[in-house]
N, C-alpha and C. Protein backbone atom coordinates (compact mmCIF):
# COMPACT_ATOMS: atom_id res chain seq x y z
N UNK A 1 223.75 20.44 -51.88
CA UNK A 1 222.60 21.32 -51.68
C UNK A 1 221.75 20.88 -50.47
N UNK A 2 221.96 19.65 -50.14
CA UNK A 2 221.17 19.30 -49.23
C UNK A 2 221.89 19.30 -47.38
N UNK A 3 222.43 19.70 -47.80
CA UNK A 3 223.45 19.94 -46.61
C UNK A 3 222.85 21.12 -46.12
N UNK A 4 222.87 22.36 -47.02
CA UNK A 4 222.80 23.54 -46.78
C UNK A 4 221.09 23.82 -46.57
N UNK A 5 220.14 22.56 -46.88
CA UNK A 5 219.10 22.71 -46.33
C UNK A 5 218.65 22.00 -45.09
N UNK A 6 219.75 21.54 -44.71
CA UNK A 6 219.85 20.60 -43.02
C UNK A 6 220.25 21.82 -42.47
N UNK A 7 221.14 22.75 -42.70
CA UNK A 7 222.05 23.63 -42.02
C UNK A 7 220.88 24.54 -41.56
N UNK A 8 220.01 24.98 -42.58
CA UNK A 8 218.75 26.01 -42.42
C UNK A 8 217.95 25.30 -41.70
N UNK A 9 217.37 24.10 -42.06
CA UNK A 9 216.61 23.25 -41.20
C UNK A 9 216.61 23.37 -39.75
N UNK A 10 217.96 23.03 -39.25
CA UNK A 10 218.30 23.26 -38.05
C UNK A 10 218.37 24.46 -37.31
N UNK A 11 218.79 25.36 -38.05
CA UNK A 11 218.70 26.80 -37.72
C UNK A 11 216.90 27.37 -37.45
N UNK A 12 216.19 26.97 -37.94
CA UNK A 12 215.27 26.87 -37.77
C UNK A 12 214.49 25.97 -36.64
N UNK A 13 214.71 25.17 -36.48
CA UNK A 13 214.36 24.39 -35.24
C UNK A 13 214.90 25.13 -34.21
N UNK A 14 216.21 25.24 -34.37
CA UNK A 14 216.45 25.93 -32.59
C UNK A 14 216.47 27.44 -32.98
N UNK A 15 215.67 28.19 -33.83
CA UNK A 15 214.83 29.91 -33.77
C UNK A 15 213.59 29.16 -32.73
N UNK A 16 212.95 28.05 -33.45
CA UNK A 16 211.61 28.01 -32.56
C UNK A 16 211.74 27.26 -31.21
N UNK A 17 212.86 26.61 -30.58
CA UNK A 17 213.25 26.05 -29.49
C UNK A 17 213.66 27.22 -28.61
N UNK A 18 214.19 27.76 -29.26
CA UNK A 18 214.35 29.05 -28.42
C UNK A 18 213.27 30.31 -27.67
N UNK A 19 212.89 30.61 -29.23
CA UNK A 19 211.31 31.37 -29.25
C UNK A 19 210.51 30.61 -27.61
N UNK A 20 210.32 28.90 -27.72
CA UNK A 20 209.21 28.40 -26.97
C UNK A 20 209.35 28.09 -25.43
N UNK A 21 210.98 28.19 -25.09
CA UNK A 21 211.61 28.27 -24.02
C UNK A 21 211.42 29.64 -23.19
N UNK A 22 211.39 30.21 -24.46
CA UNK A 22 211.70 32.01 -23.56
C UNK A 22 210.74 32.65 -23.59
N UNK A 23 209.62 31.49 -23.87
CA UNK A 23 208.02 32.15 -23.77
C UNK A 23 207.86 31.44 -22.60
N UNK A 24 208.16 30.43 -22.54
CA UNK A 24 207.88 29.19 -21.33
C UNK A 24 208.57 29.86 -19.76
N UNK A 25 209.45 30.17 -20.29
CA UNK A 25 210.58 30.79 -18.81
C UNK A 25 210.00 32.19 -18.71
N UNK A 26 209.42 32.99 -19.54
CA UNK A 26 208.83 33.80 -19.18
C UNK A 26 207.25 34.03 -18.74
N UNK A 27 206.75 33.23 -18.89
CA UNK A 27 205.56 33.03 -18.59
C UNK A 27 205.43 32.17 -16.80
N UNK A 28 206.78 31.19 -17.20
CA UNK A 28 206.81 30.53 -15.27
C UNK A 28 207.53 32.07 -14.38
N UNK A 29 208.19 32.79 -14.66
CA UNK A 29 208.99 33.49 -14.18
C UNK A 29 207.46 34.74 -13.45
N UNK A 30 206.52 35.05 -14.21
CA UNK A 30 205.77 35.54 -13.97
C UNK A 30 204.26 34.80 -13.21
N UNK A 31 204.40 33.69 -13.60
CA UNK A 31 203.99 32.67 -11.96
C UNK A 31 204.13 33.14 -10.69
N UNK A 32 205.65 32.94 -10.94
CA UNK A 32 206.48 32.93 -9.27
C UNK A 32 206.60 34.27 -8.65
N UNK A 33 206.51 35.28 -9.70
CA UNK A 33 206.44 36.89 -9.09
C UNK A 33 205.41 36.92 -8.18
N UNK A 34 205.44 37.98 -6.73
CA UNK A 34 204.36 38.72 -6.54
C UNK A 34 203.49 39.17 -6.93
N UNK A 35 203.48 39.56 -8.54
CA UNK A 35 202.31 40.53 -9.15
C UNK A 35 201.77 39.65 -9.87
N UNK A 36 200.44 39.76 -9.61
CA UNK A 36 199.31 38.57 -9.75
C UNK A 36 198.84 38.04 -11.58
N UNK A 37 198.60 36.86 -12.11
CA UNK A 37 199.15 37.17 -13.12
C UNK A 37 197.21 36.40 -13.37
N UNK A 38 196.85 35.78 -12.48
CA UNK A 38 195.95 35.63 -12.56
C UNK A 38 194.40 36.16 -11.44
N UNK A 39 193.53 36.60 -12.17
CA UNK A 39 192.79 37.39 -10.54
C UNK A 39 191.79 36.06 -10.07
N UNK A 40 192.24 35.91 -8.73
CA UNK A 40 191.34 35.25 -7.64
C UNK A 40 190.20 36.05 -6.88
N UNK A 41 189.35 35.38 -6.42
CA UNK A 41 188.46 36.24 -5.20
C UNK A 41 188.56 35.27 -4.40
N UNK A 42 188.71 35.48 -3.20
CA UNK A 42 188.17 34.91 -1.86
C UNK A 42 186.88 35.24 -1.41
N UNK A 43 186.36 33.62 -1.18
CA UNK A 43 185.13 34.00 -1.28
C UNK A 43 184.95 33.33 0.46
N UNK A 44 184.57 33.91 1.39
CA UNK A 44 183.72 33.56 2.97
C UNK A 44 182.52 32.29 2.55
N UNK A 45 182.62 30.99 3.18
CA UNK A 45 182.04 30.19 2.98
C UNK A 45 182.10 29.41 4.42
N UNK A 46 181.87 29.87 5.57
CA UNK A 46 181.44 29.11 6.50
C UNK A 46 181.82 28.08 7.02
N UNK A 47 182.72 27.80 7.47
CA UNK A 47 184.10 28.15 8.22
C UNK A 47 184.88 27.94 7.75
N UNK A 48 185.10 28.42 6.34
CA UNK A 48 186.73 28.84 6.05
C UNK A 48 186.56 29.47 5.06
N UNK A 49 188.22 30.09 4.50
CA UNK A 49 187.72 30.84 2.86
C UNK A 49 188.23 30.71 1.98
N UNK A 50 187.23 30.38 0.35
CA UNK A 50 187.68 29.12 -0.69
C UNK A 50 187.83 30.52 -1.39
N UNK A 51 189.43 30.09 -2.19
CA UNK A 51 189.46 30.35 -3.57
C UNK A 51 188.55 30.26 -4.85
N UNK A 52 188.27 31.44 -5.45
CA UNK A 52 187.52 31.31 -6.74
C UNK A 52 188.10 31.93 -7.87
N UNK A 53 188.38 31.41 -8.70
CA UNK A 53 188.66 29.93 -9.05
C UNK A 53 189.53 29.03 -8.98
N UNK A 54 189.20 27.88 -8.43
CA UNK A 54 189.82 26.78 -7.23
C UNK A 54 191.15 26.81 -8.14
N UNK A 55 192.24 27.05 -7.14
CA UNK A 55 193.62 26.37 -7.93
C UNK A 55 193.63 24.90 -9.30
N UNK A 56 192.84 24.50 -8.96
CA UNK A 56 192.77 23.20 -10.03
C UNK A 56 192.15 23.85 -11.34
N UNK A 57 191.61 24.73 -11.43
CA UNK A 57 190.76 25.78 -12.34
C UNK A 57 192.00 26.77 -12.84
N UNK A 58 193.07 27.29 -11.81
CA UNK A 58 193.87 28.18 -12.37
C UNK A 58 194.97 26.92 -13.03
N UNK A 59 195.50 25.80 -12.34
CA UNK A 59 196.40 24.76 -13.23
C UNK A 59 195.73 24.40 -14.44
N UNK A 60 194.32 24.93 -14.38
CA UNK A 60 194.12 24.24 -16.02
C UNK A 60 194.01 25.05 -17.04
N UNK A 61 194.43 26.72 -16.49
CA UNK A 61 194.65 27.43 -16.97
C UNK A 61 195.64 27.54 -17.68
N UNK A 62 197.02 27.30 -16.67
CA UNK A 62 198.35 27.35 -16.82
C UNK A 62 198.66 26.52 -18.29
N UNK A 63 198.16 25.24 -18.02
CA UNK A 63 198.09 24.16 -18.57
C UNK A 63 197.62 23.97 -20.34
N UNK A 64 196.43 24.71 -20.10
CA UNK A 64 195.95 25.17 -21.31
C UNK A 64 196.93 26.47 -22.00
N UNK A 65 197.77 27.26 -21.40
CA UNK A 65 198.60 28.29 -21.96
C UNK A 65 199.53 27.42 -22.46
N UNK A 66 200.32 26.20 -21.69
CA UNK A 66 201.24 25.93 -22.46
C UNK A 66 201.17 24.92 -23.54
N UNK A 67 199.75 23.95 -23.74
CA UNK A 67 199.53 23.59 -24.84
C UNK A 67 199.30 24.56 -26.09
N UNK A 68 198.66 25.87 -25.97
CA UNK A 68 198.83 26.71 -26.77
C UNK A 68 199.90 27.22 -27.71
N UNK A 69 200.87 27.64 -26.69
CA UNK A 69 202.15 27.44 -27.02
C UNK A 69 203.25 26.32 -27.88
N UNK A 70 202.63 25.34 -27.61
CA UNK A 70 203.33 23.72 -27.87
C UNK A 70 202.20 23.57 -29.35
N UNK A 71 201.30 24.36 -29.46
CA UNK A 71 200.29 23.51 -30.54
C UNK A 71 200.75 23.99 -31.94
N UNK A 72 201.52 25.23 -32.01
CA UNK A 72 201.52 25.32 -33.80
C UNK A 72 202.72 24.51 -34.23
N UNK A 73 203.26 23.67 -33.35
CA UNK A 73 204.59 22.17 -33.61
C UNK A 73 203.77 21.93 -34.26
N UNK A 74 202.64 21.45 -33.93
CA UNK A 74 202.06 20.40 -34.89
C UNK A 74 201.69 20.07 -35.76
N UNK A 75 201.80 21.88 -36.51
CA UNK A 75 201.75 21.69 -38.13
C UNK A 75 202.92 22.28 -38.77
N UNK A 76 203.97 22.61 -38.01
CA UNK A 76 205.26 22.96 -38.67
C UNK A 76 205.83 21.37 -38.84
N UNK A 77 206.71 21.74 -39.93
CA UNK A 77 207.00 20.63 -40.90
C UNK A 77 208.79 21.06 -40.82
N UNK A 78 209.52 19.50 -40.40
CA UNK A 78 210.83 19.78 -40.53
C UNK A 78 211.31 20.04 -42.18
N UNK A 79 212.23 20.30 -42.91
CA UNK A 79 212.75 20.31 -43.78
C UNK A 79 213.00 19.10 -44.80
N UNK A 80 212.84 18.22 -43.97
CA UNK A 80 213.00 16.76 -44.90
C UNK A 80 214.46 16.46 -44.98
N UNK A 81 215.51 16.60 -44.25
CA UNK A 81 216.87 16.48 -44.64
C UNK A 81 217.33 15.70 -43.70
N UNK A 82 218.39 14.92 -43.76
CA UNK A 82 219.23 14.10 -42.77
C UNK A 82 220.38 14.58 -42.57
N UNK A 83 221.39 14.50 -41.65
CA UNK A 83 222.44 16.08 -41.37
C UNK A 83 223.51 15.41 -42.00
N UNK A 84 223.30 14.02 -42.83
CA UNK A 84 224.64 13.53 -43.88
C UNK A 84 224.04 13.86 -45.33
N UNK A 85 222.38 14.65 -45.10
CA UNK A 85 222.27 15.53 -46.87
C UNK A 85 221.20 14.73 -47.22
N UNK A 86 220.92 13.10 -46.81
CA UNK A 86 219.87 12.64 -47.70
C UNK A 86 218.44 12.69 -47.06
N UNK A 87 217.48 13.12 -48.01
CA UNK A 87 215.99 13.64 -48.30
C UNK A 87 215.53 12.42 -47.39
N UNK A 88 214.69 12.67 -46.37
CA UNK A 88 213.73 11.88 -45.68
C UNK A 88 212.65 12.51 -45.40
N UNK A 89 211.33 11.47 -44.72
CA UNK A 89 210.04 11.74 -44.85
C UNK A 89 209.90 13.17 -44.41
N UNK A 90 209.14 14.32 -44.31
CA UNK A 90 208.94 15.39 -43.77
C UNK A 90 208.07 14.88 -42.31
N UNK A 91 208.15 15.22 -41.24
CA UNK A 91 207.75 15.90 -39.81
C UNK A 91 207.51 16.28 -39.30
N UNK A 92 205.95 16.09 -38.59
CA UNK A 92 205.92 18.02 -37.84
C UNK A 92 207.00 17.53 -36.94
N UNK A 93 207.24 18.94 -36.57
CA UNK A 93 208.45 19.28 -34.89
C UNK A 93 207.36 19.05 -33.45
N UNK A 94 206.42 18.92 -33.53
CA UNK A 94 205.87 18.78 -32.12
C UNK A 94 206.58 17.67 -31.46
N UNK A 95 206.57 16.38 -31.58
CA UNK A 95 207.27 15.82 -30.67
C UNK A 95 208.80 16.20 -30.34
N UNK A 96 209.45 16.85 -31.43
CA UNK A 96 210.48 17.34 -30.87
C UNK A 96 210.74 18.33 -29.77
N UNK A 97 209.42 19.53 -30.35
CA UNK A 97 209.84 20.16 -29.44
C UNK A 97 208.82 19.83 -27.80
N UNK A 98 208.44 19.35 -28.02
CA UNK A 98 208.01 18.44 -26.28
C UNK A 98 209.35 18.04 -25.41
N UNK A 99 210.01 17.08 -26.12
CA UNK A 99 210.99 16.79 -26.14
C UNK A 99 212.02 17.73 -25.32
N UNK A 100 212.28 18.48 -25.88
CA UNK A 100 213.12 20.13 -25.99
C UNK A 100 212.51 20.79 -24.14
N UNK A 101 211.11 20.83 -24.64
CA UNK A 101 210.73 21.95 -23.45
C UNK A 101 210.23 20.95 -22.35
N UNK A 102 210.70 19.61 -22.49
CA UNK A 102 209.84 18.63 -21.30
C UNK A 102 210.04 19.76 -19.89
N UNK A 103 211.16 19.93 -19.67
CA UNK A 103 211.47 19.97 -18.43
C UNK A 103 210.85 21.58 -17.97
N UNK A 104 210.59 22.39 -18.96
CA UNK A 104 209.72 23.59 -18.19
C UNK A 104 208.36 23.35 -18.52
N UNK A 105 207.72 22.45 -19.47
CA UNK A 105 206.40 21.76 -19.31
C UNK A 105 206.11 21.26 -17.61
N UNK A 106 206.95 20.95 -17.33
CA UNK A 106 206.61 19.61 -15.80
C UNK A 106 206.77 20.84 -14.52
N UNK A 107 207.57 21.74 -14.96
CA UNK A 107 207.60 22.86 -14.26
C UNK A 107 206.12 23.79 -14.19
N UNK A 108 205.59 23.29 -15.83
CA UNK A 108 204.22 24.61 -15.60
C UNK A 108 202.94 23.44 -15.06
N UNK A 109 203.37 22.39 -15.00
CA UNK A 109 202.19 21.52 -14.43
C UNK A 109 202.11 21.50 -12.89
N UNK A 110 203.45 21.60 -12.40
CA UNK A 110 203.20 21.77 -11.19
C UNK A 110 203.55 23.38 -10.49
N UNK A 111 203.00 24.57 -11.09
CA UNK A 111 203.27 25.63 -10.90
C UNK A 111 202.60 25.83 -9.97
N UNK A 112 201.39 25.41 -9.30
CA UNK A 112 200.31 25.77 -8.58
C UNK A 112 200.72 24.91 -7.32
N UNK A 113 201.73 23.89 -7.23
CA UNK A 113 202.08 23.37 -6.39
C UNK A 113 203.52 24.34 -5.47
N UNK A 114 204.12 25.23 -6.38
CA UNK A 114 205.45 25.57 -6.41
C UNK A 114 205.11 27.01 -4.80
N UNK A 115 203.69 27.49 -5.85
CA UNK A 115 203.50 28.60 -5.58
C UNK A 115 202.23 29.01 -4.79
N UNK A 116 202.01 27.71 -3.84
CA UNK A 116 200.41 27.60 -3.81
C UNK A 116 199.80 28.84 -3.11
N UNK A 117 198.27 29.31 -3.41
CA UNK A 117 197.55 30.46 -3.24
C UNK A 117 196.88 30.08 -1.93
N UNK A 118 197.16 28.93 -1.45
CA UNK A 118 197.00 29.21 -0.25
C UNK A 118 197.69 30.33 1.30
N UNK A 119 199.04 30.09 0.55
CA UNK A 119 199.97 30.71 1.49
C UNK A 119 199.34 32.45 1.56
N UNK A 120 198.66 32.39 0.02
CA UNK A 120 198.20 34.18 0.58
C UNK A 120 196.71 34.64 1.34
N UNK A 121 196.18 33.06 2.23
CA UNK A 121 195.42 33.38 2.52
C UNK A 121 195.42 33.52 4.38
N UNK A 122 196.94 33.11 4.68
CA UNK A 122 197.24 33.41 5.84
C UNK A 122 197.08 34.57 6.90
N UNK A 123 197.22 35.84 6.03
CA UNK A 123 196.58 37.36 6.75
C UNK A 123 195.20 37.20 7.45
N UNK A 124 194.31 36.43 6.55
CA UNK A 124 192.84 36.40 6.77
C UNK A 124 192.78 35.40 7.95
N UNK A 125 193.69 34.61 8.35
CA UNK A 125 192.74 33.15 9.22
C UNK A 125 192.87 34.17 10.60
N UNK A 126 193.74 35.30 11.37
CA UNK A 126 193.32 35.59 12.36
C UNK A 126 192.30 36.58 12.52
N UNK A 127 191.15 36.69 11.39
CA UNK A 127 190.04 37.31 11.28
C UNK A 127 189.01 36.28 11.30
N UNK A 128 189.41 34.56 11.63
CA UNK A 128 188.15 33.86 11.48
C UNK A 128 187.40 33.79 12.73
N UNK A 129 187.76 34.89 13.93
CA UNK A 129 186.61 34.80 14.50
C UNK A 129 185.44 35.10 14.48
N UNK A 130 185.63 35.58 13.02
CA UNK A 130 183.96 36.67 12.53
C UNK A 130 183.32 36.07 12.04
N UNK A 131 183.57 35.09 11.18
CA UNK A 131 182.69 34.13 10.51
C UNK A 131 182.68 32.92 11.53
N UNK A 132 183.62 32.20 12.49
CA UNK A 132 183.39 31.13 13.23
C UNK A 132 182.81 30.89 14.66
N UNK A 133 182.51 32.72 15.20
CA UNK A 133 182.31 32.72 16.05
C UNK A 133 180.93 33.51 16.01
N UNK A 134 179.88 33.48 17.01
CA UNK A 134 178.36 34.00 17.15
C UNK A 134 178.60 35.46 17.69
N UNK A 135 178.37 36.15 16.68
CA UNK A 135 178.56 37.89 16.53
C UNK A 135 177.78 38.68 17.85
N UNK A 136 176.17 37.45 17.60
CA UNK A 136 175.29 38.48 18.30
C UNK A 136 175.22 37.90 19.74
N UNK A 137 176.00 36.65 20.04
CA UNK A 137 176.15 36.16 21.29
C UNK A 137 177.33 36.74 21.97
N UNK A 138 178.44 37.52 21.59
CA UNK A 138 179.81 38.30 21.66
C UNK A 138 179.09 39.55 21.88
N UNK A 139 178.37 40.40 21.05
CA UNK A 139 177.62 41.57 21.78
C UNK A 139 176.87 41.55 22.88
N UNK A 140 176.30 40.36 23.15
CA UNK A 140 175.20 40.07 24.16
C UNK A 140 176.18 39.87 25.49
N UNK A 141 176.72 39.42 25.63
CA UNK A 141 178.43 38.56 26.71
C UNK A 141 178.87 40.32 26.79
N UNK A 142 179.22 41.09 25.81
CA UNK A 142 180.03 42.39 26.45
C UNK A 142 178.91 43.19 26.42
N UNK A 143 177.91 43.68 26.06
CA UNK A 143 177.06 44.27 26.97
C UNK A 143 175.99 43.84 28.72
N UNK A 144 176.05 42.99 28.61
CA UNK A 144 175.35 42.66 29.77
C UNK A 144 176.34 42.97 31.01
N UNK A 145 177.35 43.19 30.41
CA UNK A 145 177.70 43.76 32.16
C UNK A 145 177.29 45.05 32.85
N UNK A 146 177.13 45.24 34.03
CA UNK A 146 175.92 46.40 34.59
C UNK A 146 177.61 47.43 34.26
N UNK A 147 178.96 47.31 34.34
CA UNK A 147 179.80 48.08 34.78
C UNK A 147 180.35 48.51 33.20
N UNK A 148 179.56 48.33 32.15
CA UNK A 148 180.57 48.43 30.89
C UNK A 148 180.44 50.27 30.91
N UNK A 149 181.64 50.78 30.34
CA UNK A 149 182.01 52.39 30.40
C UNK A 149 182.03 52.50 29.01
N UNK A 150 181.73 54.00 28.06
CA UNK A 150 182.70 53.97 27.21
C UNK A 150 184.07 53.56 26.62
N UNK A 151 185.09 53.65 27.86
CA UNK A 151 186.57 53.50 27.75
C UNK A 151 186.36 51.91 27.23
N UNK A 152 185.37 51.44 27.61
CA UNK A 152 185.30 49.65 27.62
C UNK A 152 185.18 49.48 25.70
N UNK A 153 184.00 50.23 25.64
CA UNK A 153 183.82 50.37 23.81
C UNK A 153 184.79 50.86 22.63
N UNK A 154 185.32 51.83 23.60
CA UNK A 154 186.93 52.30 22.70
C UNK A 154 187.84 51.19 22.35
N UNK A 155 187.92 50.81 24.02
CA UNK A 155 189.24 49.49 23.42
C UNK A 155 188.90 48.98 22.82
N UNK A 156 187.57 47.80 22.73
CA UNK A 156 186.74 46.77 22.02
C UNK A 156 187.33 47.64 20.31
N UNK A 157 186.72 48.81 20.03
CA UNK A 157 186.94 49.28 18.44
C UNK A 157 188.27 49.20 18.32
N UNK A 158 189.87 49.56 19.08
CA UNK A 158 190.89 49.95 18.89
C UNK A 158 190.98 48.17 18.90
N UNK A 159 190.39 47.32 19.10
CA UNK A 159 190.65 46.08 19.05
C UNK A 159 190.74 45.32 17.31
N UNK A 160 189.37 46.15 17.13
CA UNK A 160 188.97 45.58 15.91
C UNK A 160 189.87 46.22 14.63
N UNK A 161 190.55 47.56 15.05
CA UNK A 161 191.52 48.22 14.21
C UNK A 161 192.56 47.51 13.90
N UNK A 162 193.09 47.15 15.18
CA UNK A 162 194.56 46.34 15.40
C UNK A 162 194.27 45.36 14.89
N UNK A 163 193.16 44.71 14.81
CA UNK A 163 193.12 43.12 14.01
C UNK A 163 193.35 43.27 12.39
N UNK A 164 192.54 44.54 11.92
CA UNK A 164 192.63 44.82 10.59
C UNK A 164 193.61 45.35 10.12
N UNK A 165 194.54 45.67 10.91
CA UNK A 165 196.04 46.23 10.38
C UNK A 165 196.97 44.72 10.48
């Protein structure tokens, strides 16, 4: 009889090894996508522009999802069986399943390293002449010339288009 409650036992451990993997691989898998899984703002801060909330804020996000995940081990209770039938102490499964998911755990700790949110702030740095450079000293420099034309103000705007595309 006790065989056949190792047999379930086990069957049971790897339902929830499975279950915590394919929450884990699905949850990194949606990391690494394009479509944003967490919302940032960029925020203009004088001369440069910071993430809000700072990547170390979104890893402790991540971080906190997968202890979530990892936390109801800790009150599931193995079966009490040894796989030759004889009755031993009962267990939670948390260290097992740590164990089990180490290797996409170490994956969600360094997810923010994999995928860093810096790389999407590259579009913006050839717009830092607006914040790093003196706006009203750049108007003052292209108007003071006695020869400026309309045609001169067109380009200047078709300038500022082309930067924003």
């Amino acid at each position: 009889m006790n065989r056949v409650r190792y047999f379930f036992g086990q069957r049971f451990y790897n339902a929830i090894v499975k279950c915590l993997k394919t929450s884990m691989n699905f949850f990194l898998e949606r990391l690494k996508s394009k479509q944003p899984l967490f919302q940032v703002d960029l925020k203009l801060q004088v001369p440069r522009i910071v993430l809000s909330p700072t990547v170390e804020n979104v890893q402790d996000g991540v971080n906190d999802v997968r202890d979530c995940m990892l936390k109801p081990g800790a009150k599931l209770l193995d079966w009490g069986v040894t796989e030759d039938g004889k009755v031993c102490q009962r267990e939670t499964l948390y260290d097992r399943l740590r164990f089990e998911v180490a290797n996409l755990m170490a994956q969600m700790e360094r997810s923010m390293q994999m995928n860093p949110p810096e790389e999407n702030l590259t579009p913006f740095l050839s717009l830092d002449w607006l914040w790093e450079g003196n706006p009203e000293a750049e108007y003052e420099e292209f108007v003071k010339h006695d020869n400026v034309i309309i045609d001169d103000y067109v380009y200047k705007l078709r300038s500022f288009v082309a930067q924003e595309e």
